[in-house]
Protein backbone atom coordinates (compact mmCIF):
# COMPACT_ATOMS: atom_id res chain seq x y z
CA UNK A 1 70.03 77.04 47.28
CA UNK A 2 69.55 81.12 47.14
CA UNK A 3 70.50 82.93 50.06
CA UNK A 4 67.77 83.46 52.48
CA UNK A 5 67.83 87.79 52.84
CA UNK A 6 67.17 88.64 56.52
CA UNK A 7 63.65 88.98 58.14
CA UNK A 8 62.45 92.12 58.95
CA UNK A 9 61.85 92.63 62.69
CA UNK A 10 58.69 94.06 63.62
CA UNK A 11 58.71 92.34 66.85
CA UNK A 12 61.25 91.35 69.46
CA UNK A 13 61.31 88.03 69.34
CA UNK A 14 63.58 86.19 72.39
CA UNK A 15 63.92 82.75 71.56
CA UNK A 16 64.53 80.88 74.99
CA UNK A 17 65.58 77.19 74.29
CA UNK A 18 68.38 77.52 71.88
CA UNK A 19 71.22 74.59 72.28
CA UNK A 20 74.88 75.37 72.34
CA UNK A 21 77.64 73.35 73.28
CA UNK A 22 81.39 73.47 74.08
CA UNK A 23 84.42 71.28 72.35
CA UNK A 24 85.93 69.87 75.83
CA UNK A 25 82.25 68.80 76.85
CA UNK A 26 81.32 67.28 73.59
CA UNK A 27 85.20 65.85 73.66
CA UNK A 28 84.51 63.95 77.00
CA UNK A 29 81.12 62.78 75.64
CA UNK A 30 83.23 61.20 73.05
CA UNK A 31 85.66 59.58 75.49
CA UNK A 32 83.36 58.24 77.56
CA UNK A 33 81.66 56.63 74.59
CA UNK A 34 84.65 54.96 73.54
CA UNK A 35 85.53 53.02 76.89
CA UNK A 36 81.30 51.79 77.30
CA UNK A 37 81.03 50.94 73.94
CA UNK A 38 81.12 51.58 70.10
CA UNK A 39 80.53 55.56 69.52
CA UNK A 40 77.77 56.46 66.75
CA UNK A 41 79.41 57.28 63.39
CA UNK A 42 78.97 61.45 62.77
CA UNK A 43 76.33 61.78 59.81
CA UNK A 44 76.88 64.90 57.87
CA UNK A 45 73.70 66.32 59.45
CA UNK A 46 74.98 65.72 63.16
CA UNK A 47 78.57 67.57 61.80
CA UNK A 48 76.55 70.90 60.65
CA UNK A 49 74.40 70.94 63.79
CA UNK A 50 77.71 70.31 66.01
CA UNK A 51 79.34 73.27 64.71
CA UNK A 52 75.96 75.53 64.69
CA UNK A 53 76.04 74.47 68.35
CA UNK A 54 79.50 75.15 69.11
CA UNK A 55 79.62 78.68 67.34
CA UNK A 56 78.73 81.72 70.37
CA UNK A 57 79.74 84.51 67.69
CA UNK A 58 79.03 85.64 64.00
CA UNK A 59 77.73 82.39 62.54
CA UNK A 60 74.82 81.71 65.43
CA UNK A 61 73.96 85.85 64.90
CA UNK A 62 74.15 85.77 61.60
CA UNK A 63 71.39 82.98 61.47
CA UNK A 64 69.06 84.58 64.50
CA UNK A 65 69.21 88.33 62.08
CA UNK A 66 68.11 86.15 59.24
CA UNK A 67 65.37 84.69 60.96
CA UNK A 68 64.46 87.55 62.64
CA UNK A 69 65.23 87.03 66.27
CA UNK A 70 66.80 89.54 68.85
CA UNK A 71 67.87 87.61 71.53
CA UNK A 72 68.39 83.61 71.97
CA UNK A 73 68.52 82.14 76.10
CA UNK A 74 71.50 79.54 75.75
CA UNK A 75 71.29 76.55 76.84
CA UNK A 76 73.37 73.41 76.89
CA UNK A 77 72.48 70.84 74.60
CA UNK A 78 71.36 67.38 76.14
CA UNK A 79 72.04 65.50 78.22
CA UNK A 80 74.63 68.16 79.02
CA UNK A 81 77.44 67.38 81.98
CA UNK A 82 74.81 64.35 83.29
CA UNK A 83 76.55 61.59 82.16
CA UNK A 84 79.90 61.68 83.83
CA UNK A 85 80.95 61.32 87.42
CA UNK A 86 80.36 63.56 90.02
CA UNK A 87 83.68 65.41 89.98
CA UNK A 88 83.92 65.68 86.71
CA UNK A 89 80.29 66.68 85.85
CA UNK A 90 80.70 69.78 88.40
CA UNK A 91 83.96 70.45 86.92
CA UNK A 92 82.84 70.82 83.40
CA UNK A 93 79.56 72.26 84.60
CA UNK A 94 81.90 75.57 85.78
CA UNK A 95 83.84 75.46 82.22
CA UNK A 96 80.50 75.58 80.14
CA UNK A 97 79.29 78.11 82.65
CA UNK A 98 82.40 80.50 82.14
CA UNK A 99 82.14 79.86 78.57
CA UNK A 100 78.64 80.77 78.57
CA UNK A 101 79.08 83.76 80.40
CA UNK A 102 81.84 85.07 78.70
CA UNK A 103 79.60 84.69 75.35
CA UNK A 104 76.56 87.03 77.30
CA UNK A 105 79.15 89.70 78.33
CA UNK A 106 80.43 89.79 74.23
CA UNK A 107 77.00 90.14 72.86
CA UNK A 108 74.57 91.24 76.16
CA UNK A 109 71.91 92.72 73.93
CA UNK A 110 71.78 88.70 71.95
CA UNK A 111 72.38 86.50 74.30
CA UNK A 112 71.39 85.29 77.77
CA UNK A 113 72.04 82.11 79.53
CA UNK A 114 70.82 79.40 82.32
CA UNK A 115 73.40 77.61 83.89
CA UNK A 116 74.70 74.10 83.23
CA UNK A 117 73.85 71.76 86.63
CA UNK A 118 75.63 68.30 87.40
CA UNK A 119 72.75 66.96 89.85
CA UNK A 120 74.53 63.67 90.67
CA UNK A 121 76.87 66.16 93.05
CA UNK A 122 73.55 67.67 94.61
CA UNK A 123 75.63 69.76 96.91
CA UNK A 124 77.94 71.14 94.15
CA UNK A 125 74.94 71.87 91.35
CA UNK A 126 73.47 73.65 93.83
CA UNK A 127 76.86 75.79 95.00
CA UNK A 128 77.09 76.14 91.18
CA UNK A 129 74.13 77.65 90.27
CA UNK A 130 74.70 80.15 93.38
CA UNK A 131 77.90 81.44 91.87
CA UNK A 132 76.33 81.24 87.99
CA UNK A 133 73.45 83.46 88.72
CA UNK A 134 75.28 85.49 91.44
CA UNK A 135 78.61 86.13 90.00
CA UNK A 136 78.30 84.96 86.54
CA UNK A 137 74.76 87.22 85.85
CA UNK A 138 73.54 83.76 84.53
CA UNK A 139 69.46 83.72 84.41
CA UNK A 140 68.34 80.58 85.86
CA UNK A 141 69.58 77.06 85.19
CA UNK A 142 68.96 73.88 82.39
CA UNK A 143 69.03 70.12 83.82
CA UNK A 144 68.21 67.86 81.21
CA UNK A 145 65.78 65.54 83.21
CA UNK A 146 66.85 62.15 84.83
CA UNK A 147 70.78 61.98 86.20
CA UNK A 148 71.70 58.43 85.88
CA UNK A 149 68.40 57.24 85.85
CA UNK A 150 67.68 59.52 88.95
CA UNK A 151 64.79 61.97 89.38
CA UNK A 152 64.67 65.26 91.08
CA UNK A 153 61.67 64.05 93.36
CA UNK A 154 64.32 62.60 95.68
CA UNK A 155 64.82 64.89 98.42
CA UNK A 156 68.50 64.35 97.93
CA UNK A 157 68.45 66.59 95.29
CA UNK A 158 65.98 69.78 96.99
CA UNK A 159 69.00 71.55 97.94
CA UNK A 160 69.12 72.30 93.93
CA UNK A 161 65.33 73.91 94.48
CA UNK A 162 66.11 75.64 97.83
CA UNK A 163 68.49 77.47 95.74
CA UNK A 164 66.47 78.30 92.84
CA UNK A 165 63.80 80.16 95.21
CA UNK A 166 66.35 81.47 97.25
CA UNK A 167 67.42 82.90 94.15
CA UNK A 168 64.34 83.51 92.52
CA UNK A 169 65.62 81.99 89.23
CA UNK A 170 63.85 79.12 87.21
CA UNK A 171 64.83 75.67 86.09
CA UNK A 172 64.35 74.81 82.88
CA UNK A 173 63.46 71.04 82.61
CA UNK A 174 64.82 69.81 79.14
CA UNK A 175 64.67 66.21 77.44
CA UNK A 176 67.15 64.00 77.00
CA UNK A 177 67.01 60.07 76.30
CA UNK A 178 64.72 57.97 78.69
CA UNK A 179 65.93 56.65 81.70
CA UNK A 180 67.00 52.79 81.87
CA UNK A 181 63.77 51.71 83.17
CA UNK A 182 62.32 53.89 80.41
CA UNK A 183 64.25 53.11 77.43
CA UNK A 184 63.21 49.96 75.83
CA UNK A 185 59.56 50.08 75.52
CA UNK A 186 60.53 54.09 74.04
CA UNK A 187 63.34 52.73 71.83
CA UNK A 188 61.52 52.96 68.46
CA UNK A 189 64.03 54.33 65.34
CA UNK A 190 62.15 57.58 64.30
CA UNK A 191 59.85 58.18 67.36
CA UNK A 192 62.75 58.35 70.02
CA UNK A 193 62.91 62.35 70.60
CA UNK A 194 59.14 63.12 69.35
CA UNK A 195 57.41 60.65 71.60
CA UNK A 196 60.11 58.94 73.93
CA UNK A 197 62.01 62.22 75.00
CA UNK A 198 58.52 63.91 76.00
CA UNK A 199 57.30 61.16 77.62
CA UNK A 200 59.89 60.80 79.95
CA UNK A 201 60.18 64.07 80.53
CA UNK A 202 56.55 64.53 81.19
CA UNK A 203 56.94 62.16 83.58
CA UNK A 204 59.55 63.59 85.87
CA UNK A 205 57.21 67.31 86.12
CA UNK A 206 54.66 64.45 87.40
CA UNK A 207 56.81 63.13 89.54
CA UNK A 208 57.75 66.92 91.15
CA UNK A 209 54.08 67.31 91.37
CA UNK A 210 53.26 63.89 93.35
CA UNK A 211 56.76 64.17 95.06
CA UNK A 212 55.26 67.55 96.74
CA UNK A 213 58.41 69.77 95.61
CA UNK A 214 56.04 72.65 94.91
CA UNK A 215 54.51 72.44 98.30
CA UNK A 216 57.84 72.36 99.83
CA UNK A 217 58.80 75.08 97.37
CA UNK A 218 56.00 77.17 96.65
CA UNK A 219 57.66 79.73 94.60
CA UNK A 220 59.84 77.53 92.57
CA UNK A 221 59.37 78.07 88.66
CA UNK A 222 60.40 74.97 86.38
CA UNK A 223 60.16 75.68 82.83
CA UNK A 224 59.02 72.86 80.02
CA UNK A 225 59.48 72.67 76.39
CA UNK A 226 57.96 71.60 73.41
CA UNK A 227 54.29 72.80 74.79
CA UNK A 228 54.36 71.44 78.14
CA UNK A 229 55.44 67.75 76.95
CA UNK A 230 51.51 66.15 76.29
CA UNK A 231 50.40 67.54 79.72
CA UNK A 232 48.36 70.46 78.98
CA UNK A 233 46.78 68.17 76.91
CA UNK A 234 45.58 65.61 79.69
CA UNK A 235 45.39 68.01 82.57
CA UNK A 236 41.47 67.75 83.20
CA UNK A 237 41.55 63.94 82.52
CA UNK A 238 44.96 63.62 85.22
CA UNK A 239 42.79 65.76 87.99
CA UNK A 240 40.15 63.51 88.13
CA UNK A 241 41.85 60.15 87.94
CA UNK A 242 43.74 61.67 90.61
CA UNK A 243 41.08 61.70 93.28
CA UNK A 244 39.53 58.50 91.90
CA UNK A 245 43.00 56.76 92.18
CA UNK A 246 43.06 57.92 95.88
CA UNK A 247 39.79 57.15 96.69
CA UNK A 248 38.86 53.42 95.15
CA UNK A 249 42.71 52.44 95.98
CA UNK A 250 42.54 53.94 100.09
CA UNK A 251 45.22 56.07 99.61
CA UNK A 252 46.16 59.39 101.50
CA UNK A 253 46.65 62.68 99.71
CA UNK A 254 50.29 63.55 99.81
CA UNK A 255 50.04 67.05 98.01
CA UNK A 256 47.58 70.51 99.05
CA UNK A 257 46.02 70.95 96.38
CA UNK A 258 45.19 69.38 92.99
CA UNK A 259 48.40 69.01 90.30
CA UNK A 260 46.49 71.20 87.44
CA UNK A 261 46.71 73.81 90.72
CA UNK A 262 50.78 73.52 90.39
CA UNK A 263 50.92 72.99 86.87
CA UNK A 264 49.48 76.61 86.22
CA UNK A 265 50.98 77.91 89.07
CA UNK A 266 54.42 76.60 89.03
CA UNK A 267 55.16 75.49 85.39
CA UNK A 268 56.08 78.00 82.53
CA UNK A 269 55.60 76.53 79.22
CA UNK A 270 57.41 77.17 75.90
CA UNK A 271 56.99 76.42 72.26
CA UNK A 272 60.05 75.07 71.16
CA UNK A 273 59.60 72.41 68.49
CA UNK A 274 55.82 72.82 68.78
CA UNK A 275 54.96 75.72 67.14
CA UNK A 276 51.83 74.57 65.55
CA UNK A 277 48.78 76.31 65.50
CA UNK A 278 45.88 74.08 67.15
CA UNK A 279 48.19 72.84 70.09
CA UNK A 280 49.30 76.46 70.63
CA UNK A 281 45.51 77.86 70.68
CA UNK A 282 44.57 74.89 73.32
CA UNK A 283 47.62 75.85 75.79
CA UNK A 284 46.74 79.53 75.54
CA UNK A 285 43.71 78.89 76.43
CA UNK A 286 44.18 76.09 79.46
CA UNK A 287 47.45 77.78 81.06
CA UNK A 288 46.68 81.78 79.82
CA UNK A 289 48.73 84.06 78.03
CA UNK A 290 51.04 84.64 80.97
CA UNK A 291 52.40 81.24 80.95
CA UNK A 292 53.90 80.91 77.52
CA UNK A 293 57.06 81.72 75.93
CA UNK A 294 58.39 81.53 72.10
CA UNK A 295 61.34 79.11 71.71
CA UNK A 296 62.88 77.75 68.02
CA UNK A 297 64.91 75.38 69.73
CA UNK A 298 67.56 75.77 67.47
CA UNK A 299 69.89 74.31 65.82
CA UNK A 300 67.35 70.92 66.40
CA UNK A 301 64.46 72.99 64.85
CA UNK A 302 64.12 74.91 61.56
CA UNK A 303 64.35 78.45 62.83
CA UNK A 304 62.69 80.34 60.07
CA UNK A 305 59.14 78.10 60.78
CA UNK A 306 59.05 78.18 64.44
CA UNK A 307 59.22 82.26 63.34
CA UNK A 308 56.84 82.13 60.51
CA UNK A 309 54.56 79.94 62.85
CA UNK A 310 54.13 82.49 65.64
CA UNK A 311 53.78 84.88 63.35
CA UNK A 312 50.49 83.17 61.81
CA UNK A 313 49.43 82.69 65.09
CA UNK A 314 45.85 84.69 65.64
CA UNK A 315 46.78 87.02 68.50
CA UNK A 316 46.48 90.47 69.55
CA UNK A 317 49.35 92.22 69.13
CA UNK A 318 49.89 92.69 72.95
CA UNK A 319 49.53 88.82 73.69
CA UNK A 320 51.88 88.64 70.73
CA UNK A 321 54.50 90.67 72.71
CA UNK A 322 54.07 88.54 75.76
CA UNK A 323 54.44 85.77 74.16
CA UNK A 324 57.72 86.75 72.01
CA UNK A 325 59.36 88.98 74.90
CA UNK A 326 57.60 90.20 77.32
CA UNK A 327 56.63 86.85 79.23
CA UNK A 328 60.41 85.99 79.12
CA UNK A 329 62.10 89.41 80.06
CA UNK A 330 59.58 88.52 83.33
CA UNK A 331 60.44 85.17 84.29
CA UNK A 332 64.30 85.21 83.34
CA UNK A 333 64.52 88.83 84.78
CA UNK A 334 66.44 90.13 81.49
């Protein structure tokens, strides 16, 4: 294949859902697979991506100059420090935040990062993500949806938002796997992450919504991938139903106001593995310029498109700069 030369940059470009991982994280994965049952074989494909992932120096820069983009937000890749226990999910969640620090100090103009969170220690992810953002400069924090089949709705877990506004630091709200009671209707071999990881995913930000976080937390910013995970896309029809639900069924309204209200007010979308032209023009238009931001999700994602893509994309050249930089430099205060 001929070497791809680098891509002129005539715009700053801040890709903000970029995986990375760490070898003692991935290592434990592994481990734990082992004792519950027979690990996956590595394809070739999974090796590359693994060692993209791993790599916090010359190989991951090397592929953002060639693709054109000045600055990547790390994040760790799913489902992150989730799956273990509770001590040892905060304990690795302070390694990969050290790690990932240590990686923003080398290179401060290329990289950022949000914090890894182990939610099934409420009172530790939330302790954690005081010292990542605080002491670590750290820009917000990545939980990859459901903890052992658990939700963030449950109040058990608010102490994790109390911090975040406290703070004034988003959550990004990242796919992994469905839940148990989730997985086998959404267990279909080559539809698992495309439809099955945005469904369920989509369905937790409904759940914060119904669950009343944002009234309890009206500044709290939770960011969403991959276009907003079908929402945008059913907003108007998921209003009404709402008060028709509530009315023919006799129930009470639990939340203020209606949850399009705190799904524009509350929710920051970003393009990562949807950076195609008619589902981009219909969020722009439903959520506003404001409420987007550019993502390649690399390594998952072909870099080069998701650039090429936005390129394409007919904007003005100031929503343009939103949209690659501006809108981000905002909400994760770089």
């Amino acid at each position: 294949m001929a070497e791809q030369r680098a891509r002129p940059a005539p715009y700053e470009r801040i890709a903000v859902e970029e995986g990375f991982m760490i070898p003692e994280v991935a290592a434990a994965a592994r481990a734990m697979n082992e004792q519950t049952g027979l690990p996956r074989p590595p394809t070739e494909a999974r090796r590359l991506m693994f060692m993209d992932q791993v790599d916090l120096g010359e190989r991951r820069l090397a592929a953002m100059d060639a693709d054109g983009i000045t600055k990547q937000i790390l994040v760790i890749g799913s489902p992150g420090v989730q799956v273990f226990n509770p001590v040892q999910g905060y304990e690795l969640s302070q390694l990969v935040n050290d790690r990932l620090a240590a990686a923003c100090k080398a290179h401060p103009t290329r990289f950022a990062g949000l914090a890894a969170l182990a939610p099934q220690d409420p009172a530790g992810a939330a302790k954690e993500l005081g010292r990542a953002v605080e002491t670590l400069g750290l820009k917000g924090a990545l939980i990859n949806s459901h903890t052992h089949g658990e939700y963030l709705d449950d109040r058990k877990f608010w102490g994790i938002f109390e911090t975040a506004q406290a703070l004034d630091v988003p959550i990004y709200l990242h796919p992994r796997e469905p839940s148990p009671g989730m997985a086998g209707p959404l267990d279909m071999p080559g539809y698992r992450v495309a439809w099955g990881y945005g469904v369920e995913t989509g369905t937790h930000v409904m759940r914060l919504i119904a669950g009343g976080v944002f009234d309890q937390f009206p500044n709290l910013k939770i960011v969403i991938g991959h276009m907003g995970e079908s929402i945008p896309f059913t907003l108007d029809r998921i209003d009404n139903r709402y008060l028709w639900e509530l009315e023919i069924g006799g129930f009470a309204r639990t939340i203020k106001e209606l949850p399009s209200h705190y799904f524009r007010n509350n929710i920051i979308v970003t393009t990562s593995g949807m950076n195609y032209r008619l589902p981009f023009m219909m969020t722009l238009e439903l959520l506003g310029v404001d409420n987007l931001l550019f993502a390649a999700d690399w390594p998952f994602e072909i870099q080069r498109d998701a650039v090429d893509a936005m390129d394409a994309m007919p904007l003005s050249d100031d929503d343009r700069a939103k949209i690659y930089h501006l809108n981000a430099k905002r909400v994760f205060k770089l």
